[in-house]
Protein backbone atom coordinates (compact mmCIF):
# COMPACT_ATOMS: atom_id res chain seq x y z
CA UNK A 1 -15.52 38.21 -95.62
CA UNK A 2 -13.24 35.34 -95.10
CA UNK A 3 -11.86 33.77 -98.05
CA UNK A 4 -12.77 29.69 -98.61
CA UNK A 5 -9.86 27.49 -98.72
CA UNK A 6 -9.32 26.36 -102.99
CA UNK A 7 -10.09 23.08 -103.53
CA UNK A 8 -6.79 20.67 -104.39
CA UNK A 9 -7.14 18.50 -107.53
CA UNK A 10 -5.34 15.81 -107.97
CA UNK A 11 -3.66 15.93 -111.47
CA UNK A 12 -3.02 12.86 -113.34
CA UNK A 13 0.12 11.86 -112.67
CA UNK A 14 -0.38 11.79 -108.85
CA UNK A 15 -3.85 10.00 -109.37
CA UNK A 16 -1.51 7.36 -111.64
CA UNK A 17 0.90 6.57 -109.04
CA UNK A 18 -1.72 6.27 -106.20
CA UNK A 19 -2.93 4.18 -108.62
CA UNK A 20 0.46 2.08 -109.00
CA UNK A 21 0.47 2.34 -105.06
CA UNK A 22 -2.27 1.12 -104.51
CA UNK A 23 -1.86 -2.42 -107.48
CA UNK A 24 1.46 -2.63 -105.62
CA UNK A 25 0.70 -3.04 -101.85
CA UNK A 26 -2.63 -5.25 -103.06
CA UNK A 27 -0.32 -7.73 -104.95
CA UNK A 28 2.04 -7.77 -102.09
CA UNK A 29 -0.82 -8.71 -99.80
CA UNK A 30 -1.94 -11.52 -102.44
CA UNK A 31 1.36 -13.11 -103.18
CA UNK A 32 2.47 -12.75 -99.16
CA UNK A 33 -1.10 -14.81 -98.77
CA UNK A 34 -0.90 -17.27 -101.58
CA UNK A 35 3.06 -18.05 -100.23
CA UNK A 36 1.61 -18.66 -97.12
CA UNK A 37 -1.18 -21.07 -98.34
CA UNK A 38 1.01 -23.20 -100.27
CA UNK A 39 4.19 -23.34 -99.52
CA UNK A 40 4.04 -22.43 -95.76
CA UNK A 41 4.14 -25.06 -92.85
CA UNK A 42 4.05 -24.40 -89.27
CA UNK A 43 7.06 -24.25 -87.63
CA UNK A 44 6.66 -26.68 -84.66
CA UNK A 45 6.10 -30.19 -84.75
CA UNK A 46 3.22 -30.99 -81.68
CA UNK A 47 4.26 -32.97 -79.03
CA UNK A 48 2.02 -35.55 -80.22
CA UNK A 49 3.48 -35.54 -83.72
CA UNK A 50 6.61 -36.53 -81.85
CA UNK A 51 7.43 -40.51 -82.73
CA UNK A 52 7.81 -43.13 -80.02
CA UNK A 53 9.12 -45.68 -82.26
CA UNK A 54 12.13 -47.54 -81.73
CA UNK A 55 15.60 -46.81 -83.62
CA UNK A 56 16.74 -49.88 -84.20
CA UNK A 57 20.31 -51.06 -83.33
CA UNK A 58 22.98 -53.24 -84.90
CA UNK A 59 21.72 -56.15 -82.94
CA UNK A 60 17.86 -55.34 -84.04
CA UNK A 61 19.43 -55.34 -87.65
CA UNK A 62 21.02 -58.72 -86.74
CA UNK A 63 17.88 -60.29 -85.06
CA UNK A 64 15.88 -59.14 -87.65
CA UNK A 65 13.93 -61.34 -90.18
CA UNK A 66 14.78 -59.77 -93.53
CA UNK A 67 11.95 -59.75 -96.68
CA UNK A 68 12.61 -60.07 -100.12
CA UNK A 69 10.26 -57.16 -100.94
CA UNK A 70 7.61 -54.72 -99.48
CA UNK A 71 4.43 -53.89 -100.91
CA UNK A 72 2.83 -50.38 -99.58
CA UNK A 73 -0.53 -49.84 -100.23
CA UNK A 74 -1.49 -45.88 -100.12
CA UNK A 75 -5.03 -44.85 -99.25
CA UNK A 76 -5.31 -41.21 -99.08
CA UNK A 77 -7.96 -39.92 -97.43
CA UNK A 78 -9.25 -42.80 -95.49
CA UNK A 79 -8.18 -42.01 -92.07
CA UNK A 80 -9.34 -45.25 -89.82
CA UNK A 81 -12.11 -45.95 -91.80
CA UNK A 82 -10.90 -49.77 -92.83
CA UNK A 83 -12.29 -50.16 -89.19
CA UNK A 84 -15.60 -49.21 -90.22
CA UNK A 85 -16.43 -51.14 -93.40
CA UNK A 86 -16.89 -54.14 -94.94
CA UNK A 87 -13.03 -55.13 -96.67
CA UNK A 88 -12.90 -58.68 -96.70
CA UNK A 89 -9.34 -58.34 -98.93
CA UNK A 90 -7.99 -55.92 -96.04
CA UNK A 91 -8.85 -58.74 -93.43
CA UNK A 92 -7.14 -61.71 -95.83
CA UNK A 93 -4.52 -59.85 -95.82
CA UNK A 94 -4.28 -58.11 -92.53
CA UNK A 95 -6.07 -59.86 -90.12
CA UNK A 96 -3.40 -62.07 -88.32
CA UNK A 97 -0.85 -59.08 -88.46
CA UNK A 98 -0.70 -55.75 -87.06
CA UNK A 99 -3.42 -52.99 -87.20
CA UNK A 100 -3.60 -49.83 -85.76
CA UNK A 101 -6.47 -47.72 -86.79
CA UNK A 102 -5.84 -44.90 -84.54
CA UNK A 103 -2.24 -43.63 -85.92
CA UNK A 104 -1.19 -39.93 -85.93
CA UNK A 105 -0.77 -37.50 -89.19
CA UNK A 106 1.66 -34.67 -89.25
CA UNK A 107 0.72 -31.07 -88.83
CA UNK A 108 -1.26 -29.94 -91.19
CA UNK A 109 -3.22 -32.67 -92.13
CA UNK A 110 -3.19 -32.46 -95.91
CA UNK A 111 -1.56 -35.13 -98.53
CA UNK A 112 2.06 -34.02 -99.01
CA UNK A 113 3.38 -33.26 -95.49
CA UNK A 114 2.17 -37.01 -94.52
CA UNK A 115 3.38 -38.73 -97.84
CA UNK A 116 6.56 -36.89 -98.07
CA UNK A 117 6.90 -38.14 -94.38
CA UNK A 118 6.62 -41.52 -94.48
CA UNK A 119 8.74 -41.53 -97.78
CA UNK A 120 11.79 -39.49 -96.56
CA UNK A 121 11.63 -40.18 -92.38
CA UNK A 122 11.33 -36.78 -90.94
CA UNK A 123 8.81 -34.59 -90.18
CA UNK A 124 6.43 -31.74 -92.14
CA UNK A 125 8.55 -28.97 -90.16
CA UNK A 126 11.42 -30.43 -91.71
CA UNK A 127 11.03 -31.50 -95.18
CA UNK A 128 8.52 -28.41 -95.61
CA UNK A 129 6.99 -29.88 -99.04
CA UNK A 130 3.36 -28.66 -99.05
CA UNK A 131 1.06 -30.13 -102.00
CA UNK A 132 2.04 -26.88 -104.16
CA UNK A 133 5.08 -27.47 -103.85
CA UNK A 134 5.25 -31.39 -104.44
CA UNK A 135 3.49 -30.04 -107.76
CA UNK A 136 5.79 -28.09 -108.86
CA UNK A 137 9.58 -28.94 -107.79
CA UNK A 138 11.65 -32.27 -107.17
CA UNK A 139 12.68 -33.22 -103.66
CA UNK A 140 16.32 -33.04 -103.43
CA UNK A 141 16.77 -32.33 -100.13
CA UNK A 142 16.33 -35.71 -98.39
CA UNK A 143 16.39 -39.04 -99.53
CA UNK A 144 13.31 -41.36 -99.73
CA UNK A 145 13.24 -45.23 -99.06
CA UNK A 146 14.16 -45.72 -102.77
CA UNK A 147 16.92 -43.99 -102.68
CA UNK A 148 18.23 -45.46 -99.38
CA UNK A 149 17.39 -48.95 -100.56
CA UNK A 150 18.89 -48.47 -103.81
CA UNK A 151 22.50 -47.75 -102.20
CA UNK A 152 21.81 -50.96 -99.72
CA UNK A 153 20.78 -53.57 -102.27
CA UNK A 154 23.06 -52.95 -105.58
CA UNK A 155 21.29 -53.75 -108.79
CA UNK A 156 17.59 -54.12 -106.76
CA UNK A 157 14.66 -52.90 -108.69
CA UNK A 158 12.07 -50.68 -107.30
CA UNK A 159 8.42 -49.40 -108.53
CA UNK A 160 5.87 -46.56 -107.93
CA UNK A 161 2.63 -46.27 -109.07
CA UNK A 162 0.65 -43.17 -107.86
CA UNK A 163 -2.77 -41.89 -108.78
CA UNK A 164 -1.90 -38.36 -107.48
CA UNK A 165 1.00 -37.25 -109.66
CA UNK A 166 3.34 -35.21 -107.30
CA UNK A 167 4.18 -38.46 -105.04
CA UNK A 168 6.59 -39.38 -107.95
CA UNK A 169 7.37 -35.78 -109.28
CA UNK A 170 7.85 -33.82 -106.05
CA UNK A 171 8.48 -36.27 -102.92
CA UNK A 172 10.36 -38.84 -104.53
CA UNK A 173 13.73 -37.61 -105.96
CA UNK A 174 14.77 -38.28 -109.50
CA UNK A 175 17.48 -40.47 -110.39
CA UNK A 176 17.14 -43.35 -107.72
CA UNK A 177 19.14 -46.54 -109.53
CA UNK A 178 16.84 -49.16 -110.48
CA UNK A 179 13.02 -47.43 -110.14
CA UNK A 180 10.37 -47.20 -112.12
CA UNK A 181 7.81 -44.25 -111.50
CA UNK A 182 4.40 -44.67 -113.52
CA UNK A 183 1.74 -41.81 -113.25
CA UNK A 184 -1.69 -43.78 -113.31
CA UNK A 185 -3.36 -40.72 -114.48
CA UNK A 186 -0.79 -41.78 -117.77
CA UNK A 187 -2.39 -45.37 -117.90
CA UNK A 188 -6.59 -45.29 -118.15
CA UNK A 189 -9.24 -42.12 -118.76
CA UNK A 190 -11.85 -42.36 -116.29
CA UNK A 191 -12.90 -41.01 -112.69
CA UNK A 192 -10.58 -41.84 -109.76
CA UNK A 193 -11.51 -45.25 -108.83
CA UNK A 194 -11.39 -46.29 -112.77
CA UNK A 195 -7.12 -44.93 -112.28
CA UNK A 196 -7.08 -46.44 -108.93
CA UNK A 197 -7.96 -49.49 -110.75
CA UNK A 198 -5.37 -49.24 -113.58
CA UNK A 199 -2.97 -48.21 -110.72
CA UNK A 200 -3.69 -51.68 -109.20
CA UNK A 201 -2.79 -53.39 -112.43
CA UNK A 202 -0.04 -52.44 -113.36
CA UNK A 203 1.51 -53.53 -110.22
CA UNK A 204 -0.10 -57.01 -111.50
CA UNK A 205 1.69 -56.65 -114.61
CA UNK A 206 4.91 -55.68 -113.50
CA UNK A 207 5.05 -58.93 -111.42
CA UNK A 208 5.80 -60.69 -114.49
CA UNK A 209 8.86 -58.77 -115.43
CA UNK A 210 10.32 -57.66 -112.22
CA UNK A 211 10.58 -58.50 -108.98
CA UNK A 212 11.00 -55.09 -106.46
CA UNK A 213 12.36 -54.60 -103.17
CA UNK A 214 9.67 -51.89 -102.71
CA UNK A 215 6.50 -50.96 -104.78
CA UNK A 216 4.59 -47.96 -103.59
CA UNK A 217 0.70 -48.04 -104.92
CA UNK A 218 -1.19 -44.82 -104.09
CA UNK A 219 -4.85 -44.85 -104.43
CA UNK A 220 -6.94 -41.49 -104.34
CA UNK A 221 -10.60 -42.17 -105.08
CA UNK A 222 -11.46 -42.23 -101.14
CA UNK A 223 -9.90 -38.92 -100.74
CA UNK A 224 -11.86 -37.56 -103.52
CA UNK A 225 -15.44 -39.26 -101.92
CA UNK A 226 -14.04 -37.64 -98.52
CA UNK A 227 -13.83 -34.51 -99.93
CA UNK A 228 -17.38 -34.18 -102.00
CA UNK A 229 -19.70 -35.81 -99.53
CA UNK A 230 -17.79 -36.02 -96.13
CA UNK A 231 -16.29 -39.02 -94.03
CA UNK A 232 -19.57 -41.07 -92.89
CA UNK A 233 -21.76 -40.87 -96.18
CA UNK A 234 -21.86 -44.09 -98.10
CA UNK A 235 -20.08 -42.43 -101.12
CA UNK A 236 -17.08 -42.46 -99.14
CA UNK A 237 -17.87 -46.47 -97.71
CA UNK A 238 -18.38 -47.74 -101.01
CA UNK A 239 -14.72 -45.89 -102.49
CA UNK A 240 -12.84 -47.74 -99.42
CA UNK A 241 -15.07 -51.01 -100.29
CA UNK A 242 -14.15 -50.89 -104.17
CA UNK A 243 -10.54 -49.44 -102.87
CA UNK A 244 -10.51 -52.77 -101.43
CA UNK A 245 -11.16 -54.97 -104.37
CA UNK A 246 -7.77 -53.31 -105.67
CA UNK A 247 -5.86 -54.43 -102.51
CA UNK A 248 -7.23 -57.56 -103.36
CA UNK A 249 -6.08 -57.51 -107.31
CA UNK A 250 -2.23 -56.96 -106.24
CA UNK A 251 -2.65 -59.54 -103.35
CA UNK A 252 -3.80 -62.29 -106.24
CA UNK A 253 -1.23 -61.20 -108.00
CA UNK A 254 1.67 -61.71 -105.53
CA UNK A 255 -0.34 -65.06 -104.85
CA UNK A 256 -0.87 -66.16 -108.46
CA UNK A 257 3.42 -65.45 -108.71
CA UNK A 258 4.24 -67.04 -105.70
CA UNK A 259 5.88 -64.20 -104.22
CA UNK A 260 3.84 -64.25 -100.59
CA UNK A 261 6.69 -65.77 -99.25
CA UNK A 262 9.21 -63.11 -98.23
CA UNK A 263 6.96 -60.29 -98.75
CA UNK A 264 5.90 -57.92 -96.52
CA UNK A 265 2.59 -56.49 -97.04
CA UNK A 266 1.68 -52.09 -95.39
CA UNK A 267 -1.38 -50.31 -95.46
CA UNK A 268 -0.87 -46.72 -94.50
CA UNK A 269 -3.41 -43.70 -95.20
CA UNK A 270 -2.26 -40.00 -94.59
CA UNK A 271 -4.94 -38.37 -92.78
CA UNK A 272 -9.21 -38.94 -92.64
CA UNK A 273 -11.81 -36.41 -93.78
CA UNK A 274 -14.56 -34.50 -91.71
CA UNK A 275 -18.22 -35.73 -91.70
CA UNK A 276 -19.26 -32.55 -93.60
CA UNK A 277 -15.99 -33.45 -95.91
CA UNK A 278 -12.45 -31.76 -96.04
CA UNK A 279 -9.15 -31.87 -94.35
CA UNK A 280 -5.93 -30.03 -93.30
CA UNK A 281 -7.30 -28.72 -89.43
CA UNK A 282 -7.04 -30.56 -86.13
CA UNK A 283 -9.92 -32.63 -85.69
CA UNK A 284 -9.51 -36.31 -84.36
CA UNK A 285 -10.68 -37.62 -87.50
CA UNK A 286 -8.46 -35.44 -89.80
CA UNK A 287 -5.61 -36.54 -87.74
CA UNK A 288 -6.45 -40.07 -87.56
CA UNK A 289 -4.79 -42.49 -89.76
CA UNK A 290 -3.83 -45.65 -90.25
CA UNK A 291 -1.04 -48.75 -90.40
CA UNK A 292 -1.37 -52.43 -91.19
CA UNK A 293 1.25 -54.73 -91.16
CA UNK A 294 1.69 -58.25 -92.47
CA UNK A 295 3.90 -60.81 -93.39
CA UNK A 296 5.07 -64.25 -93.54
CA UNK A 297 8.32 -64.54 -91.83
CA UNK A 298 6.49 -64.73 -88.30
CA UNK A 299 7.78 -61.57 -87.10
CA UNK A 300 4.36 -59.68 -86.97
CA UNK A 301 3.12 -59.17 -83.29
CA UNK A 302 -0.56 -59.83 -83.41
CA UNK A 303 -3.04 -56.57 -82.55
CA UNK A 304 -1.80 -52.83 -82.43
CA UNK A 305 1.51 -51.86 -83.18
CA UNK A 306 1.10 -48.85 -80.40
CA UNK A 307 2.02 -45.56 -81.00
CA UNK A 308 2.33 -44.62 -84.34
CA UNK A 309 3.40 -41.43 -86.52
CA UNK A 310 3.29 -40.86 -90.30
CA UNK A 311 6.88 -40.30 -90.62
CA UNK A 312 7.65 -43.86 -88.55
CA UNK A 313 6.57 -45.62 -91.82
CA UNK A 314 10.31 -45.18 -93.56
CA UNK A 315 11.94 -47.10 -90.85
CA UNK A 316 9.41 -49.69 -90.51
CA UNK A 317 10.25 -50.01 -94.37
CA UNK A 318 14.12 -49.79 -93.94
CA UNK A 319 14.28 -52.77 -91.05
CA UNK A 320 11.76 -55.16 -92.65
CA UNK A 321 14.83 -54.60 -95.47
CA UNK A 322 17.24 -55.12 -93.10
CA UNK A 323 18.92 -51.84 -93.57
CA UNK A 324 19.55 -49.59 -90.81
CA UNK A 325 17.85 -45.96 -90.66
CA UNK A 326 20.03 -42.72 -91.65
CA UNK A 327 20.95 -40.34 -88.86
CA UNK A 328 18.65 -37.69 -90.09
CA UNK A 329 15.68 -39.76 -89.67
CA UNK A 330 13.29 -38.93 -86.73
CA UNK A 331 10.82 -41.73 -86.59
CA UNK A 332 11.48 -45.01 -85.44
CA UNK A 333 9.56 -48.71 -85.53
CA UNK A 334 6.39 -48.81 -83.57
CA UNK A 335 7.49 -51.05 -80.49
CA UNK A 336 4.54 -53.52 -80.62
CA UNK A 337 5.12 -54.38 -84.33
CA UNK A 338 8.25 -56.80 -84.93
CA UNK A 339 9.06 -59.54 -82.00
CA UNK A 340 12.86 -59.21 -83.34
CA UNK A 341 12.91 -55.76 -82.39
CA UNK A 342 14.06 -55.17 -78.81
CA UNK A 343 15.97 -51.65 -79.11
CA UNK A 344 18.27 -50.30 -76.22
């Protein structure tokens, strides 16, 4: 009669380090995954990320019509949607400059990669600062248009107010000479729009004390309407309409100081939202964003500034200044936006 094979058991120890194995190669898989999800961009920048904008020369720089101060208004979240809704403060102060609703975000379409762009000049496959990262460590790799401003205009004054916190702790380097970072999370308790709207007045307040070559406002309460009930419900309208009545608070303000005069007034948003609500793919809404410019020098071309990339925004900000743009940079100034801007 032929003999059955014995059974093997395992003893303990070799079921323990299976065990181990096993915990091992499953938290390699997890952390390999989580690295990838946030702090991982894509490699290539599209050929439509690519900016068209104009570098300007030393006889732009010399043509140019230089302002006292700019004031950037930050929408996240809102795509092109100004073009859809009723923003009477928008068209005050917009309407006879430059709009483009129909601007480009980087690749991916999420928050950091577009406002670390238009901060620092360069693209997401450059500066590589995903929204984990903004969270969690200070840019020091590139400088932002603080920085660059504050070694152009000794003794200027500069000032940041930012619903969503890593703008100021993760994109914007420390130390910049002369700026003021405020957290509007820090200044009210309330939903979005009520820190939107504290965000909004403290730029009010600060008029009275300073006076800044730049002052970066970043409102979130559209992105978080975007997000909950998707890009055409009328949650999302009414957070750009109220969104509005805070572009209109700082505008009074400048007004009520008498600092229109030699300022120069951007509205940029970093990407839009799907209808079901969301962002970060390739839609054309996701990717759609967009730029306002106006001022009162007379330098604004009337209509659409053309082509127009997140990461353009730093030297639009740098030659309103009159500064010229670092060699690193690799945007440029939309070519329908200035009339003193003529390039090579």
């Amino acid at each position: 009669m032929e003999k059955q094979p014995r059974s093997r058991k395992l003893t303990k120890r070799q079921i323990a380090c299976i065990v181990i194995a096993a915990v091992l190669v499953a938290g390699a898989i997890i952390v390999t995954a989580l690295y990838f999800a946030l702090f991982f961009i894509p490699p290539t920048t599209p050929a439509e990320r690519v900016s068209q904008g104009i570098v300007p020369t030393a006889a732009d720089l010399a043509r140019a019509k230089v302002y006292d101060r700019v004031v950037i208004f930050g929408v996240d979240g809102a795509g092109g949607a100004f073009a859809d809704v009723d923003t009477p403060y928008f068209d005050e102060i917009f309407g006879e400059g430059s709009i483009n609703y129909d601007g480009m975000a980087q690749y991916p379409t999420i928050s950091a990669p577009n406002w670390a762009a238009m901060l620092l000049g360069v693209t997401a496959q450059t500066h590589k600062i995903t929204n984990a990262k903004a969270k969690l460590f200070a840019n020091d790799a590139y400088p932002s248009i603080f920085g660059l401003c504050a070694q152009a205009r000794t003794g200027a004054t500069f000032f940041s107010c930012c619903n969503w916190d890593p703008i100021n702790r993760g994109i914007i380097e420390d130390g910049v000479p002369g700026l003021t970072k405020v957290s509007g999370k820090s200044l009210v308790k309330g939903d979005s729009f009520a820190v939107d709207r504290a965000v909004a007045q403290a730029v009010v307040d600060r008029l009275s004390v300073a006076d800044d070559s730049i002052v970066l406002t970043h409102f979130d309460s559209v992105d978080h309407a975007g997000h909950h009930y998707g890009n055409r419900s009328e949650q999302y309208k009414t957070a750009i309409e109220r969104t509005d009545e805070c572009l209109g608070l700082v505008y009074e303000g400048y007004k009520a100081q008498n600092k229109l005069e030699g300022t120069l007034f951007i509205l940029v948003t970093d990407h839009g939202h799907t209808v079901k609500g969301g962002h970060g793919k390739e839609s054309g809404s996701e990717k759609q964003t967009t730029l306002a410019v106006a001022g009162s020098l007379g330098d604004i071309i009337k209509g659409s500034s053309g082509s127009y990339v997140t990461h353009d925004l730093a030297s639009i900000v740098l030659y309103a200044l009159g500064i010229p743009q670092p060699a690193h940079f690799e945007g440029g100034v939309p070519t329908n936006l200035f009339g003193t801007l003529q390039g090579e």
